[in-house]
Protein backbone atom coordinates (compact mmCIF):
# COMPACT_ATOMS: atom_id res chain seq x y z
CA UNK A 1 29.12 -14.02 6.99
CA UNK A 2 31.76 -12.85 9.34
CA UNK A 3 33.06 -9.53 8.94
CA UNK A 4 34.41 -9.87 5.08
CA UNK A 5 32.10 -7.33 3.50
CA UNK A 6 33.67 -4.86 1.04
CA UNK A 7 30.69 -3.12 -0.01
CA UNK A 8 26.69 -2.75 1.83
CA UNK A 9 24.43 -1.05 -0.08
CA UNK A 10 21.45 0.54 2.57
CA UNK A 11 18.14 1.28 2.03
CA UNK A 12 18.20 4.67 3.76
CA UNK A 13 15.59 7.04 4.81
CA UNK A 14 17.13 9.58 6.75
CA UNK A 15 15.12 8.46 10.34
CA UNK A 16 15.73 7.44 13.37
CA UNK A 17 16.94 3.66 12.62
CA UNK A 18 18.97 4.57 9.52
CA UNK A 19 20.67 7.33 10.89
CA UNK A 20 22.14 5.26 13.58
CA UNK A 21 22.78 2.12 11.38
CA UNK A 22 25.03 3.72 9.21
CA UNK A 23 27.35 4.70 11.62
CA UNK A 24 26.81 1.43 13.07
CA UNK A 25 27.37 -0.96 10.15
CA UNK A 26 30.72 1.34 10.03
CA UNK A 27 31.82 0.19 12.82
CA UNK A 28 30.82 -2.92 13.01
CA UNK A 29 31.94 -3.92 9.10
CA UNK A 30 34.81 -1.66 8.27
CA UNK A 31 33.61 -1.37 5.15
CA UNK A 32 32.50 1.13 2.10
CA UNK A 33 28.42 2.09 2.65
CA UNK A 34 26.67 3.27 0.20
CA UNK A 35 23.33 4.99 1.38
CA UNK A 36 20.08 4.43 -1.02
CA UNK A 37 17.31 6.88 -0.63
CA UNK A 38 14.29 5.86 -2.88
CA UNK A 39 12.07 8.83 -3.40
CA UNK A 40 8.17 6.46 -3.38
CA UNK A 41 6.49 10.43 -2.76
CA UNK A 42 7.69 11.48 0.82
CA UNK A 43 8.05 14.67 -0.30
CA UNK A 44 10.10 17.20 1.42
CA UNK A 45 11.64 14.48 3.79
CA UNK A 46 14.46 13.83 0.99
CA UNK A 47 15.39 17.28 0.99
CA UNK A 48 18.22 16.65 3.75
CA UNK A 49 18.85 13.43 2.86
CA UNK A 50 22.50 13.45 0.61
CA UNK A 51 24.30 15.84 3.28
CA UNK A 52 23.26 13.93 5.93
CA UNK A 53 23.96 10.22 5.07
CA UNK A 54 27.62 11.79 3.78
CA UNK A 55 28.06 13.24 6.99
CA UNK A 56 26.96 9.85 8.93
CA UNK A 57 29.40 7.93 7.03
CA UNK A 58 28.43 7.28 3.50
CA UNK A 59 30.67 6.95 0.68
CA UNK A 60 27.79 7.68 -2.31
CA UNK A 61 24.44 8.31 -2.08
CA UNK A 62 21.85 7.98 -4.68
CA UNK A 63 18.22 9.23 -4.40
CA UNK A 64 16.18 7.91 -7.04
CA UNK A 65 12.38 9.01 -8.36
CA UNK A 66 10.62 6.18 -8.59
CA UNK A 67 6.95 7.81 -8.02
CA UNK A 68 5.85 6.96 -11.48
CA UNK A 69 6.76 3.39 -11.31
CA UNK A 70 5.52 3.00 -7.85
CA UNK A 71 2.20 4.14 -8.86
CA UNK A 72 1.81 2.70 -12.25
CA UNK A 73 3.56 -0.77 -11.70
CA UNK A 74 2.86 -1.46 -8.04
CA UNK A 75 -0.14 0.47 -6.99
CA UNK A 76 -2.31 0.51 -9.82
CA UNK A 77 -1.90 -3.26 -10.54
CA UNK A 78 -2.72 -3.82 -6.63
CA UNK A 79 -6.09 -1.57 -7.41
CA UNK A 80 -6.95 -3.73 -10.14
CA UNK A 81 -7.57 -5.88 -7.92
CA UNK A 82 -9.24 -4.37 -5.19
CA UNK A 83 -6.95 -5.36 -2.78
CA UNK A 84 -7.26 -4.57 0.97
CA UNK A 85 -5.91 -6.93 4.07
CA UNK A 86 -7.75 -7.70 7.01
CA UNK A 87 -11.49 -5.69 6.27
CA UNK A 88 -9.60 -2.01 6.11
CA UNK A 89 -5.70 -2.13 5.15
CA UNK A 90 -5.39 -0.78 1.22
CA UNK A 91 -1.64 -1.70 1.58
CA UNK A 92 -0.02 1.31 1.79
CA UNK A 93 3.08 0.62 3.31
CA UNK A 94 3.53 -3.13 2.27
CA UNK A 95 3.15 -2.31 -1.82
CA UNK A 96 6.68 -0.36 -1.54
CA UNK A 97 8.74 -2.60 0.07
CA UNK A 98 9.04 -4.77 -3.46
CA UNK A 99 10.14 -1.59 -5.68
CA UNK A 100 12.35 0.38 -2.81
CA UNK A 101 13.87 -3.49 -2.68
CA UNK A 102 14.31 -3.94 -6.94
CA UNK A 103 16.05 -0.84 -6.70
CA UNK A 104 18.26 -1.66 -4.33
CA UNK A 105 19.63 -4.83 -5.88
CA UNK A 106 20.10 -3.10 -8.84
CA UNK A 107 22.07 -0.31 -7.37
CA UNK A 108 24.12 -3.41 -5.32
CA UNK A 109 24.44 -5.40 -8.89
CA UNK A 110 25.88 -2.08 -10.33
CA UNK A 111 28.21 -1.25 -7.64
CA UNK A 112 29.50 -4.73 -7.24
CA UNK A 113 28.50 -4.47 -3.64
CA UNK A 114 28.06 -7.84 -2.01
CA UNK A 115 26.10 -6.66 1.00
CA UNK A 116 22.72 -4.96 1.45
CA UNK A 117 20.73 -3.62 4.48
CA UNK A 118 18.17 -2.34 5.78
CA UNK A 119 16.23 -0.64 9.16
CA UNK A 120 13.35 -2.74 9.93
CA UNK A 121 12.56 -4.43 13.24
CA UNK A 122 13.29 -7.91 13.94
CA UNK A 123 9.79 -7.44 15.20
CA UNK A 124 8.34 -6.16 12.14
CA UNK A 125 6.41 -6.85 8.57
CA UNK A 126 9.14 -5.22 6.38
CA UNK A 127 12.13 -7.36 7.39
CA UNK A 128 10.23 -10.12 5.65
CA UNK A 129 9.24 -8.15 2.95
CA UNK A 130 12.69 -6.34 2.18
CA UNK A 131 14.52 -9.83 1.79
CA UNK A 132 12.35 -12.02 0.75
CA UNK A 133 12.88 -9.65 -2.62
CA UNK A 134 16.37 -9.43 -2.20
CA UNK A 135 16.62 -13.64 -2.34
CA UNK A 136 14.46 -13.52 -5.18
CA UNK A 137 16.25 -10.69 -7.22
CA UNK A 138 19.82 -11.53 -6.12
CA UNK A 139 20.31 -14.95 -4.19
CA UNK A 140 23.59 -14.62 -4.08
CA UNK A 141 23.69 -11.45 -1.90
CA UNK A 142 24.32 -11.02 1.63
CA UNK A 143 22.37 -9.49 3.63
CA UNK A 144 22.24 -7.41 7.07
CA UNK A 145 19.77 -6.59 9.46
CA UNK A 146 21.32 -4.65 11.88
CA UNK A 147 17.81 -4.94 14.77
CA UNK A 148 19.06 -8.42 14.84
CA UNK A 149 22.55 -8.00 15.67
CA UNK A 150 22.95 -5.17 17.96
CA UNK A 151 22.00 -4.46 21.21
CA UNK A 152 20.62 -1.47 20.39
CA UNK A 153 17.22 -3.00 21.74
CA UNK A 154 14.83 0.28 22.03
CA UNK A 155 14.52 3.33 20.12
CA UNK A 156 14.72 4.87 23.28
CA UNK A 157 18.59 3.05 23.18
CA UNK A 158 18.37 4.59 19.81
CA UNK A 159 18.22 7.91 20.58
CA UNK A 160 20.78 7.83 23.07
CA UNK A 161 23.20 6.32 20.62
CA UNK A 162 22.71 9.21 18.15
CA UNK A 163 22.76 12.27 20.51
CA UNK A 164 26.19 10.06 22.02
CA UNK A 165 27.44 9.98 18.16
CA UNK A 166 26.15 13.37 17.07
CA UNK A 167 23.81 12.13 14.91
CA UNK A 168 20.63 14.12 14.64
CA UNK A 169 17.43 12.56 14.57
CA UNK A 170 13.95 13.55 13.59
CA UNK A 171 12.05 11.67 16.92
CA UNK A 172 12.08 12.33 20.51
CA UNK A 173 11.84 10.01 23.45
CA UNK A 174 8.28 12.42 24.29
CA UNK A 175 7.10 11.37 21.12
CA UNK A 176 8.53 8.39 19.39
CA UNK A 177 5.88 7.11 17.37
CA UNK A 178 7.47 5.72 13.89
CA UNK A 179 6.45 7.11 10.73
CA UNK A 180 6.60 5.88 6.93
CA UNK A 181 5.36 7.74 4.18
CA UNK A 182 4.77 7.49 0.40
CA UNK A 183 2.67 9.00 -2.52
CA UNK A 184 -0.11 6.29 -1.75
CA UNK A 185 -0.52 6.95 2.28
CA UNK A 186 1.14 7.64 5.66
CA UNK A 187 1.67 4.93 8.47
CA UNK A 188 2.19 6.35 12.32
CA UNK A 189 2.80 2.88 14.78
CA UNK A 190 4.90 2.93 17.84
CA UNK A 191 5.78 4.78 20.78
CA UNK A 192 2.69 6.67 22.22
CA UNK A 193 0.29 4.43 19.44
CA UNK A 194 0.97 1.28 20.95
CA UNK A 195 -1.57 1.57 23.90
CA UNK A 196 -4.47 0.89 21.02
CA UNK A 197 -6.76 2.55 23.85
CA UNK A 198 -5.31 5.70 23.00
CA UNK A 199 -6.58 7.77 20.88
CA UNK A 200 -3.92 10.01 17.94
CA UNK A 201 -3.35 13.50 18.82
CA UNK A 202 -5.10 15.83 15.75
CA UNK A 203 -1.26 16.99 15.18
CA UNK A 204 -0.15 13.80 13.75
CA UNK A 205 -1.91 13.98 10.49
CA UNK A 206 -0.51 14.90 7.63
CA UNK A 207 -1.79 13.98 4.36
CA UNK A 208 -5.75 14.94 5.81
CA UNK A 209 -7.86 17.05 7.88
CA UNK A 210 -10.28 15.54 10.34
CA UNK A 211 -13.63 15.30 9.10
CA UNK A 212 -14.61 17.88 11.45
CA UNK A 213 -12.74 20.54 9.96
CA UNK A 214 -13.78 19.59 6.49
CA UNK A 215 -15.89 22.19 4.11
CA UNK A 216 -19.18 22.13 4.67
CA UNK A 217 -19.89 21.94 1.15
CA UNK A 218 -18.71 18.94 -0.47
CA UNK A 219 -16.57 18.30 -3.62
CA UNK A 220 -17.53 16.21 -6.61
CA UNK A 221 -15.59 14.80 -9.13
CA UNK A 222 -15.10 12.03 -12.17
CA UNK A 223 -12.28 9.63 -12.65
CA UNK A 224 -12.01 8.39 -16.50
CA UNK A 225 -10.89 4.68 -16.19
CA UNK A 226 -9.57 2.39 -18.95
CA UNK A 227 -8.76 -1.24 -18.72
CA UNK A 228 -9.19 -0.94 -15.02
CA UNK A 229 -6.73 1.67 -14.63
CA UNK A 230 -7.69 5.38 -13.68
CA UNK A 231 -6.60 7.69 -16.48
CA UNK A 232 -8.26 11.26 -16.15
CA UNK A 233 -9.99 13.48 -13.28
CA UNK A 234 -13.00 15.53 -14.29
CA UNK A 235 -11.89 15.05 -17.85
CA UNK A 236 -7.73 15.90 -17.60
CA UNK A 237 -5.75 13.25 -18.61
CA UNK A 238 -3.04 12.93 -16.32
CA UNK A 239 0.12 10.43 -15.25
CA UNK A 240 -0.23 7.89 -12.71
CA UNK A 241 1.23 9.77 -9.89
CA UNK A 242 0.09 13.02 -10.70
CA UNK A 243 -3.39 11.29 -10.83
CA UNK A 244 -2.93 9.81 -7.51
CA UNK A 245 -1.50 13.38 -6.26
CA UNK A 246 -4.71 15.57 -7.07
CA UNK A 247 -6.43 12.60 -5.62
CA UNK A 248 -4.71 12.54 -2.34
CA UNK A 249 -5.34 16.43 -2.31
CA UNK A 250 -9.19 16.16 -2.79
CA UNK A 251 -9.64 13.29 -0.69
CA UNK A 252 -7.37 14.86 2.37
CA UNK A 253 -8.82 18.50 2.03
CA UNK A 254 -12.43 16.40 2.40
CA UNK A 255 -11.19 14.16 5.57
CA UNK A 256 -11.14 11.08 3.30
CA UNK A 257 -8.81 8.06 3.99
CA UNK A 258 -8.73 7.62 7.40
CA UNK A 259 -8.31 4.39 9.40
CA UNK A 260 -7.39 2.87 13.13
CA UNK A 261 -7.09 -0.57 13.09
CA UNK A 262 -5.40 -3.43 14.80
CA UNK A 263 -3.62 -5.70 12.23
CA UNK A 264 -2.26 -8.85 12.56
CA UNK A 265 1.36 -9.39 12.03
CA UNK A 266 3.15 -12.09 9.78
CA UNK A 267 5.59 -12.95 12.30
CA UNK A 268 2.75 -13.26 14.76
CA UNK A 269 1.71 -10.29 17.11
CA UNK A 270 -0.76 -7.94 16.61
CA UNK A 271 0.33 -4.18 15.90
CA UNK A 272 -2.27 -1.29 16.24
CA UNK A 273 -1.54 1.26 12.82
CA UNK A 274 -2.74 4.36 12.00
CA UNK A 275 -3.18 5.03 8.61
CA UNK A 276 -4.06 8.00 6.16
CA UNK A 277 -4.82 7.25 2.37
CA UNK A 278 -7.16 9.54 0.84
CA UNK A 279 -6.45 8.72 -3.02
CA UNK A 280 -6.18 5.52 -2.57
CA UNK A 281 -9.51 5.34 -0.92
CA UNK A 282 -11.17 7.46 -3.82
CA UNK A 283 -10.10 4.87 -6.04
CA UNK A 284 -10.69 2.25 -4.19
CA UNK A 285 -14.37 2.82 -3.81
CA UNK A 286 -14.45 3.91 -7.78
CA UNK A 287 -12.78 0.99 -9.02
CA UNK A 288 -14.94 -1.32 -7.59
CA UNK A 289 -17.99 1.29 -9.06
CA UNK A 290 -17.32 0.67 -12.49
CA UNK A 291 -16.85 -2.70 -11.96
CA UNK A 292 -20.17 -3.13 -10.95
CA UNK A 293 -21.62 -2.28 -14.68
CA UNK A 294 -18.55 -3.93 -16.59
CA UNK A 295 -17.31 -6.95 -14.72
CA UNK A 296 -19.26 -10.43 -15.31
CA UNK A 297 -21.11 -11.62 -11.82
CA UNK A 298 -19.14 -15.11 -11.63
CA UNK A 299 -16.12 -13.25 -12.98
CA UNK A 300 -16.33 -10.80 -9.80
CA UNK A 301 -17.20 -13.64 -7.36
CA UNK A 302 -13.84 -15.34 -8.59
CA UNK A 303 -11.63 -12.45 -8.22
CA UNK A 304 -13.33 -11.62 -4.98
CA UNK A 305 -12.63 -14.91 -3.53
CA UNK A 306 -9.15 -14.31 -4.54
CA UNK A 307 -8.53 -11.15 -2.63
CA UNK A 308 -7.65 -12.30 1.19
CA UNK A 309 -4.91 -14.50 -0.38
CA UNK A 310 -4.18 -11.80 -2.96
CA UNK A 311 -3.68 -9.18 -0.26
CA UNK A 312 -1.45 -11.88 2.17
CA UNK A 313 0.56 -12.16 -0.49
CA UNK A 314 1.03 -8.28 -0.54
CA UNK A 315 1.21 -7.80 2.98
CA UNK A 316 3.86 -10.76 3.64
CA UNK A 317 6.49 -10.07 0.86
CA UNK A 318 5.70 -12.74 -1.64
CA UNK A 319 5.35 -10.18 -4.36
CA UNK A 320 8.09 -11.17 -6.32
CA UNK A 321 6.36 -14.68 -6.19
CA UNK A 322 4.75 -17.06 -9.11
CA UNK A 323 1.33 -17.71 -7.22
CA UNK A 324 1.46 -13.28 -6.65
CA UNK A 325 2.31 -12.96 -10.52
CA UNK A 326 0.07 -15.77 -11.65
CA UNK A 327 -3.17 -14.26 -9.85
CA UNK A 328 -2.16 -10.89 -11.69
CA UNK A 329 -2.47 -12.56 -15.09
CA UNK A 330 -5.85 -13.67 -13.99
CA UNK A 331 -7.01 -9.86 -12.52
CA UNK A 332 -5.38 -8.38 -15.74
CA UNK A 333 -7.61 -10.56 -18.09
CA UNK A 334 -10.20 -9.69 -15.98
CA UNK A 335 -10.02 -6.11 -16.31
CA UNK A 336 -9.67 -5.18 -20.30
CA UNK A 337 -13.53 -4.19 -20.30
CA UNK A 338 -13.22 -2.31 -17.06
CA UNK A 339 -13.58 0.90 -18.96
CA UNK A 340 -16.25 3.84 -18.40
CA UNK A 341 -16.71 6.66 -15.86
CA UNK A 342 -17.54 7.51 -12.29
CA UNK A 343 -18.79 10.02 -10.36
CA UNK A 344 -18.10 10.43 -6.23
CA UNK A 345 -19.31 13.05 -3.87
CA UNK A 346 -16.26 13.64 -1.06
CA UNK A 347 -17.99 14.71 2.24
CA UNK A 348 -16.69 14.80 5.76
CA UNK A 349 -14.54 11.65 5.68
CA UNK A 350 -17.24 9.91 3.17
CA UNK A 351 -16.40 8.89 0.07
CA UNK A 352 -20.25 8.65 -1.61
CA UNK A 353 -20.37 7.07 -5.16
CA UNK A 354 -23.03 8.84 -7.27
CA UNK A 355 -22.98 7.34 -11.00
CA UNK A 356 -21.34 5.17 -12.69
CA UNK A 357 -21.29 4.82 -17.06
CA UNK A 358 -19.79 2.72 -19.54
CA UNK A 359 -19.74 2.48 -23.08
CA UNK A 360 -19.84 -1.00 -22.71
CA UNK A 361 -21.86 -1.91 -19.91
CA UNK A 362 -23.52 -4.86 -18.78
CA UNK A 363 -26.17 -3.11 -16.89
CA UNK A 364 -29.19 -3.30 -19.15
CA UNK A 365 -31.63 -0.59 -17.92
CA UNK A 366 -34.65 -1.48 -20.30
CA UNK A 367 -34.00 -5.15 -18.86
CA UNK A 368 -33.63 -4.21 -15.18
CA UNK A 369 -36.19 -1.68 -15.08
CA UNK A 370 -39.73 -2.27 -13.25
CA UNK A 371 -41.64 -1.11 -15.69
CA UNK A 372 -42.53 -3.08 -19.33
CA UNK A 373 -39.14 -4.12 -20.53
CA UNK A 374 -37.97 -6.39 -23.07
CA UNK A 375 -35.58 -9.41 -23.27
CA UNK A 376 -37.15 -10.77 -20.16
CA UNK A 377 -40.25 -12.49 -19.09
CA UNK A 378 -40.95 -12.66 -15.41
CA UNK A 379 -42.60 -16.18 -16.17
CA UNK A 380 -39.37 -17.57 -16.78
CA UNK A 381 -38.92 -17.13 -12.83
CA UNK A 382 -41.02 -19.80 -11.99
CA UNK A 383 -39.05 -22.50 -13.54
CA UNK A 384 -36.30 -20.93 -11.95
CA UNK A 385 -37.05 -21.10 -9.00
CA UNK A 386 -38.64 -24.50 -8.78
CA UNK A 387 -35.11 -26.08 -9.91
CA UNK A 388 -33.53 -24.20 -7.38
CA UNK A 389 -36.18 -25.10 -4.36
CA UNK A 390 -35.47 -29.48 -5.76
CA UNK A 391 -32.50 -30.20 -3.85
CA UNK A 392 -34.09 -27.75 -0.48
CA UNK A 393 -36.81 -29.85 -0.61
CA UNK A 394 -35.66 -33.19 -0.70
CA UNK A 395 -33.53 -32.28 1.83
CA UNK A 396 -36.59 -31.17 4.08
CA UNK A 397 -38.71 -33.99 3.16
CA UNK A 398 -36.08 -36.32 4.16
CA UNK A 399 -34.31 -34.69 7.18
CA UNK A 400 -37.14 -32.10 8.87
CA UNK A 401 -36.68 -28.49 9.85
């Protein structure tokens, strides 16, 4: 690639890595950088954002609201299908990386730039993630990752090259833990996490308070779903993200959305993350509730089987790809009967699910019920049964036990 960029179009954020790389990518390049802030619901962080990537060195800056399409195109179709990586991960962080990417490359395509960038790690998920959509949405683009070229090898080295450059940062080297935040959860990893004996200080959190500290009394409330999306709370129709919104504010005022976990890496280590995603965790657990009375069983098994490689894809970058969009077809069919109501008690950190009802509901109480019901003979069990025993049986005349 050389040094014959004209043009680099960054994603930008305003933190540690992106503060420094601007200046950096100055020097280094020579050439016009254009700073791209995407606004995915990190609320007041943006604020500063325009005055300082023109004071770092940027010729243009856009900051563009993509909440509603973040929710509605990438995290609602990811809910759909229940998706969740390694027992406990809902995703938060990997589900942006595809739209903050789209828009990107189509800032890049409008400003003829031939150069994009970005912060991540050469260490990290999100390198992956970031250009594996830029090759797929613009192979012709070049791109630069400024962790692997530098010598900049620490954030500690970081640091010291912003305070040397005047270049203010929001981290210090007493507490350097990395943050990343948007409308469907907050990440902390880094710094003072990466012991994963230690335990978070109470301080970090942001979108939640700790169980402990949660109201004694707890809060109950209804999400309206249609076609397996979520459409009202308590009876209010509402937009995607202003849906997920009140839902991160009932589910973080309760404790809700909480997680620790180790995760395993695509490029091959193990990171510890700390995570909080309290609407996401609400509808979570109610998706899969009104699934339960509208979704066929072998229909649910499929999909279910489907959701480790559905969630890899997520989590390794390949959401751009034709097995990632091919599986969606298949959850989306799935889902246009995925209609009804359900009810959830928020409590501590607990996320309880109390009813569930549907218009059109597979769950046939006069056929389930204990008592005398209709459309069902217990009789019929024996057959049943006795079909299903064959095979066990020959096999245990033949073999032993």
């Amino acid at each position: 690639m050389g040094n014959t960029l004209k043009k680099i179009v960054l994603a930008y954020s305003g933190g540690l890595d992106t503060s420094v790389i601007i200046k950096w990518l100055k020097e280094k390049y020579g050439c016009e950088i254009i700073a791209f802030a995407a606004d995915v619901g990190q609320g007041q962080e943006l604020d500063p954002v325009r005055e300082k990537a023109l004071a770092t060195g940027a010729s243009k800056v856009y900051i563009e609201d993509l909440r509603e399409e973040f929710v509605s195109d990438f995290v609602f179709p990811m809910l759909r299908a229940n998706a969740f990586y390694e027992h406990d991960y809902l995703l938060g962080t990997s589900i942006a990386r595809p739209l903050i990417a789209k828009e990107q490359i189509r800032i890049a395509n409008l400003e003829g730039a031939d150069g994009v960038s970005h912060g991540s790690t050469g260490k990290g998920n999100d390198q992956v993630r970031f250009e594996l959509a830029y090759h797929t949405l613009n192979p012709e683009i070049s791109i630069v990752a400024p962790w692997r070229e530098w010598d900049l090898n620490s954030r500690t080295a970081l640091i010291d090259y912003a305070v040397a450059h005047g270049i203010p940062v929001p981290v210090t080297k007493a507490k350097p833990y990395s943050m990343d935040r948007n409308m469907f959860h907050i990440s902390y990893e880094g710094g003072v996490l990466e012991d994963p004996w230690t335990g978070p200080d109470e301080d970090m959190f942001m979108l939640s308070v700790s169980p402990e500290k949660a109201p004694d009394k707890a809060t109950v409330i209804e999400i309206q779903y249609e076609a397996g999306n979520p459409v009202a709370i308590n009876g209010e129709k509402m937009s995607p993200a202003t849906l997920l919104e009140r839902l991160n504010q009932y589910g973080g005022e309760n404790g809700v959305g909480r997680i620790d976990i180790v995760e395993n890496r695509f490029v091959g280590m193990k990171s510890r993350g700390i995570y909080e995603t309290p609407g996401g965790t609400i509808l979570h657990q109610a998706h899969r509730a009104i699934e339960s009375i509208t979704l066929d069983r072998e229909v649910t098994f499929l999909r279910d089987s489907l959701i480790p490689n559905y969630a890899r894809m997520i989590y390794n970058g390949f959401w751009y790809s034709p097995e990632r969009e091919l599986v969606q077809q298949m959850v989306d069919q799935m889902q246009k009967h995925v209609t009804g109501e359900v009810r959830l008690k928020l409590y501590k950190g607990n996320c309880i699910v109390l009813g569930r009802k549907a218009e059109k509901s597979l769950y046939n109480q006069n056929i389930a019920s204990f008592e005398e019901s209709h459309g069902y003979s217990q009789n019929d069990a024996d057959g049943f049964i006795k079909l299903n025993a064959l095979r066990l049986k020959l096999y245990a005349e033949t073999f032993g036990r």
